[in-house]
C-alpha atoms as a PDB file:
ATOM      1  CA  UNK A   1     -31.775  80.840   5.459  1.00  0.00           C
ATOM      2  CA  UNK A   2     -34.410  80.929   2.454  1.00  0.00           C
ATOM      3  CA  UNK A   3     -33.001  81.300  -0.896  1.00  0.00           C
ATOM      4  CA  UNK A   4     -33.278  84.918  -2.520  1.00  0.00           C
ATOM      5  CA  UNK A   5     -34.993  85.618  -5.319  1.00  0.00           C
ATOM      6  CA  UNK A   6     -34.295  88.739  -7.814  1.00  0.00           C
ATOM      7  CA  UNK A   7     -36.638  90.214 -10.458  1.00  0.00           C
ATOM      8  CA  UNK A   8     -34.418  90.509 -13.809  1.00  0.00           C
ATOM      9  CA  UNK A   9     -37.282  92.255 -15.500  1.00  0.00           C
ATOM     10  CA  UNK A  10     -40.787  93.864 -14.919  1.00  0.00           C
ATOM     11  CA  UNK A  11     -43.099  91.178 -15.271  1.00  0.00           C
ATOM     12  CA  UNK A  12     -45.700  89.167 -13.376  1.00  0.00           C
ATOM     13  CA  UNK A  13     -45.794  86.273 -10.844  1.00  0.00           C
ATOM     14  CA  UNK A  14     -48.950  83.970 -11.569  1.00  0.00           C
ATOM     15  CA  UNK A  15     -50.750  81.504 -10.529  1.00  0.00           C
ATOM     16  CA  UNK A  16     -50.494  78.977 -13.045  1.00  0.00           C
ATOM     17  CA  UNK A  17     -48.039  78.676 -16.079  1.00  0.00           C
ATOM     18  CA  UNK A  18     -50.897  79.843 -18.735  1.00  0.00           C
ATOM     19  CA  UNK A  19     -49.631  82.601 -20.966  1.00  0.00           C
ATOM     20  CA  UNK A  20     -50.142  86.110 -18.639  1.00  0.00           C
ATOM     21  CA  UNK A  21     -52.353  87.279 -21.526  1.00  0.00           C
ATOM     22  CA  UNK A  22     -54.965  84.568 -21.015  1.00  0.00           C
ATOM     23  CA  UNK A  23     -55.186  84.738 -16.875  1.00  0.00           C
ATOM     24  CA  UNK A  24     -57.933  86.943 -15.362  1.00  0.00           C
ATOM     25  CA  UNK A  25     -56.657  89.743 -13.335  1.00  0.00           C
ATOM     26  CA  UNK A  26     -56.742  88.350 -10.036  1.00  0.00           C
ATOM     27  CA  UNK A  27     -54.525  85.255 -11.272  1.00  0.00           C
ATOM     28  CA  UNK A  28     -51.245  87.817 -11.895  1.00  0.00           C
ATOM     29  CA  UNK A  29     -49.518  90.011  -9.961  1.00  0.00           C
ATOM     30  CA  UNK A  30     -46.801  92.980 -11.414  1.00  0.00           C
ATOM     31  CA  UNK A  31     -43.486  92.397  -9.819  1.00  0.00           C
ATOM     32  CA  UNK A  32     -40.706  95.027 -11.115  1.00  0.00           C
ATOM     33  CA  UNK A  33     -36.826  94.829 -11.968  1.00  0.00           C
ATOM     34  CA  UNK A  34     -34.814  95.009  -8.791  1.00  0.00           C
ATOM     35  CA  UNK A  35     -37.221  93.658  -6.359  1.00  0.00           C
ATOM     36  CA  UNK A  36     -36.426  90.818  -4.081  1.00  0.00           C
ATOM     37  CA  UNK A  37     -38.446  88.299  -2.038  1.00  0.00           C
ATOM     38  CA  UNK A  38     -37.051  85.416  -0.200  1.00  0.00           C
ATOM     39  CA  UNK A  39     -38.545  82.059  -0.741  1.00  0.00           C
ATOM     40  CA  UNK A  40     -38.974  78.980   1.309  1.00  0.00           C
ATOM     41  CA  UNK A  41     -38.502  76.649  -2.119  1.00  0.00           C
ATOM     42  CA  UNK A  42     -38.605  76.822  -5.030  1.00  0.00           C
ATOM     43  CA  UNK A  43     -38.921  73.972  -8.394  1.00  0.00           C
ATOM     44  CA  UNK A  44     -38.923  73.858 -12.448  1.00  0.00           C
ATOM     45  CA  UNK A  45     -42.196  74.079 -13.930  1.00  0.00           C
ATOM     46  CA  UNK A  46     -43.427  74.094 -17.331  1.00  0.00           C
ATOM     47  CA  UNK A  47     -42.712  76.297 -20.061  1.00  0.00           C
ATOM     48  CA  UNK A  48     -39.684  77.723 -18.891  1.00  0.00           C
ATOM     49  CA  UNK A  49     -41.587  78.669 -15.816  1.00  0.00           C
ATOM     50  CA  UNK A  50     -40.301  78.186 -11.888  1.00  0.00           C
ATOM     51  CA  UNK A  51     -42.129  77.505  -9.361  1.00  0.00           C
ATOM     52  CA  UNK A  52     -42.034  79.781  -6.262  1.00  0.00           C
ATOM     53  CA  UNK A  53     -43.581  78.578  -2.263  1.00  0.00           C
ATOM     54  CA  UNK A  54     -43.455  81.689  -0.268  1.00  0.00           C
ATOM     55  CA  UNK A  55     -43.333  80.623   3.930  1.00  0.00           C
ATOM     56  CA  UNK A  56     -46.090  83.790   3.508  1.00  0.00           C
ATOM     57  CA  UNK A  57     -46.960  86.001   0.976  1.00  0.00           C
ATOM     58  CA  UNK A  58     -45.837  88.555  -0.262  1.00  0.00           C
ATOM     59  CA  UNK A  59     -48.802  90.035  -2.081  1.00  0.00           C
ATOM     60  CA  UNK A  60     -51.582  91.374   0.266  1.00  0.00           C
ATOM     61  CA  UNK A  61     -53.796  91.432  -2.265  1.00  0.00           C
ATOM     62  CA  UNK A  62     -53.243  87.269  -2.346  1.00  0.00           C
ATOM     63  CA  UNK A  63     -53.199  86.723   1.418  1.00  0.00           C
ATOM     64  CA  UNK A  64     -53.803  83.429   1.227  1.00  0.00           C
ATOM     65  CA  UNK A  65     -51.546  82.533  -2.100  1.00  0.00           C
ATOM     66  CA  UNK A  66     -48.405  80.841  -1.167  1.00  0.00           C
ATOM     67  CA  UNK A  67     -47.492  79.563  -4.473  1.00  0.00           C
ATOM     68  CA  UNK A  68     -46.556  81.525  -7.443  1.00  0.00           C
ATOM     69  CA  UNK A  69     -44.831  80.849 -11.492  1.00  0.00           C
ATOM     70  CA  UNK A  70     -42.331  83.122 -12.773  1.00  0.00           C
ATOM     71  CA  UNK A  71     -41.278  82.754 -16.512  1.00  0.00           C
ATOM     72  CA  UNK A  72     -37.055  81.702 -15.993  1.00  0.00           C
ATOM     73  CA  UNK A  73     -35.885  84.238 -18.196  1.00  0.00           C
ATOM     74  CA  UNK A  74     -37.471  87.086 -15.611  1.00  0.00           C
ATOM     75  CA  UNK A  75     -35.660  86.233 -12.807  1.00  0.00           C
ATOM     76  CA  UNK A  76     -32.551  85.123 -10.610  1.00  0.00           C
ATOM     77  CA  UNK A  77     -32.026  83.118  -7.602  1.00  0.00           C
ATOM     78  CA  UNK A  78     -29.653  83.606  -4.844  1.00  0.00           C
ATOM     79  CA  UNK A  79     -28.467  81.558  -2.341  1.00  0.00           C
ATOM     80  CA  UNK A  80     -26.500  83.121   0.057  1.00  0.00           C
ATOM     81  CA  UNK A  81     -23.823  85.235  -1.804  1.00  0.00           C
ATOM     82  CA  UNK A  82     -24.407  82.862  -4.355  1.00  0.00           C
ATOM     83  CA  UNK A  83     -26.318  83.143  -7.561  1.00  0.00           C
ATOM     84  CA  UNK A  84     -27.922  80.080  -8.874  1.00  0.00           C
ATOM     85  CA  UNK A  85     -28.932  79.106 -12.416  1.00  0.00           C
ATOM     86  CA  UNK A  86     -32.777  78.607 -13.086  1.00  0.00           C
ATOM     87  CA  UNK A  87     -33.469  74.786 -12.273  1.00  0.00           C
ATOM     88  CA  UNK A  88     -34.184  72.657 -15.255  1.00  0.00           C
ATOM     89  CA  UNK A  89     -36.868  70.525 -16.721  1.00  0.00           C
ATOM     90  CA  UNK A  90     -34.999  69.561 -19.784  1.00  0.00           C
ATOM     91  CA  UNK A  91     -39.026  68.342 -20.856  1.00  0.00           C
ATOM     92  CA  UNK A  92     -40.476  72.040 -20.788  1.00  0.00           C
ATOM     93  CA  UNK A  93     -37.385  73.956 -21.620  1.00  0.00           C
ATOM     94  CA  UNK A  94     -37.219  72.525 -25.544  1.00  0.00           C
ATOM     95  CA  UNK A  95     -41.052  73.433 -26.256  1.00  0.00           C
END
């Protein structure tokens, strides 16, 4: 079963771990507080960033975008009836 993942906050998946304000339009996506998308895997990334792989996605405006960042503090992952702590990258999280 893919792990669970729960939006904490409105914010936005991207496409890279650039600052949202600095992306073009078509390089974000809004994603609001209380959604949920399941994931096939998911990985730290840098600056306090995880990465998300989607088995498809979720965002028909992406069709074709499988992979996605989410800042760590946005966000929750559930495994089962489990919730997991963000994964770490002890490198990105002290900059």
């Amino acid at each position: 079963m893919p792990a669970q993942l729960r939006v904490l906050a409105n914010t936005v998946f991207k496409l890279s771990v650039q600052e949202s304000s600095v992306l073009p339009t078509d390089a974000k996506v809004p994603v609001y507080q209380g959604q949920e998308f399941a994931i096939a895997t998911y990985s730290p990334a840098e600056n306090a960033h995880i990465q998300l792989v989607f088995s498809r996605s979720p965002f028909p405006s992406h069709p074709n975008a499988l992979q996605w960042f989410a800042f760590k503090g946005h966000v929750e992952l559930i495994d089962g009836e489990r919730i997991m702590p963000p994964p770490q990258h002890p490198q990105s999280w002290s900059h």
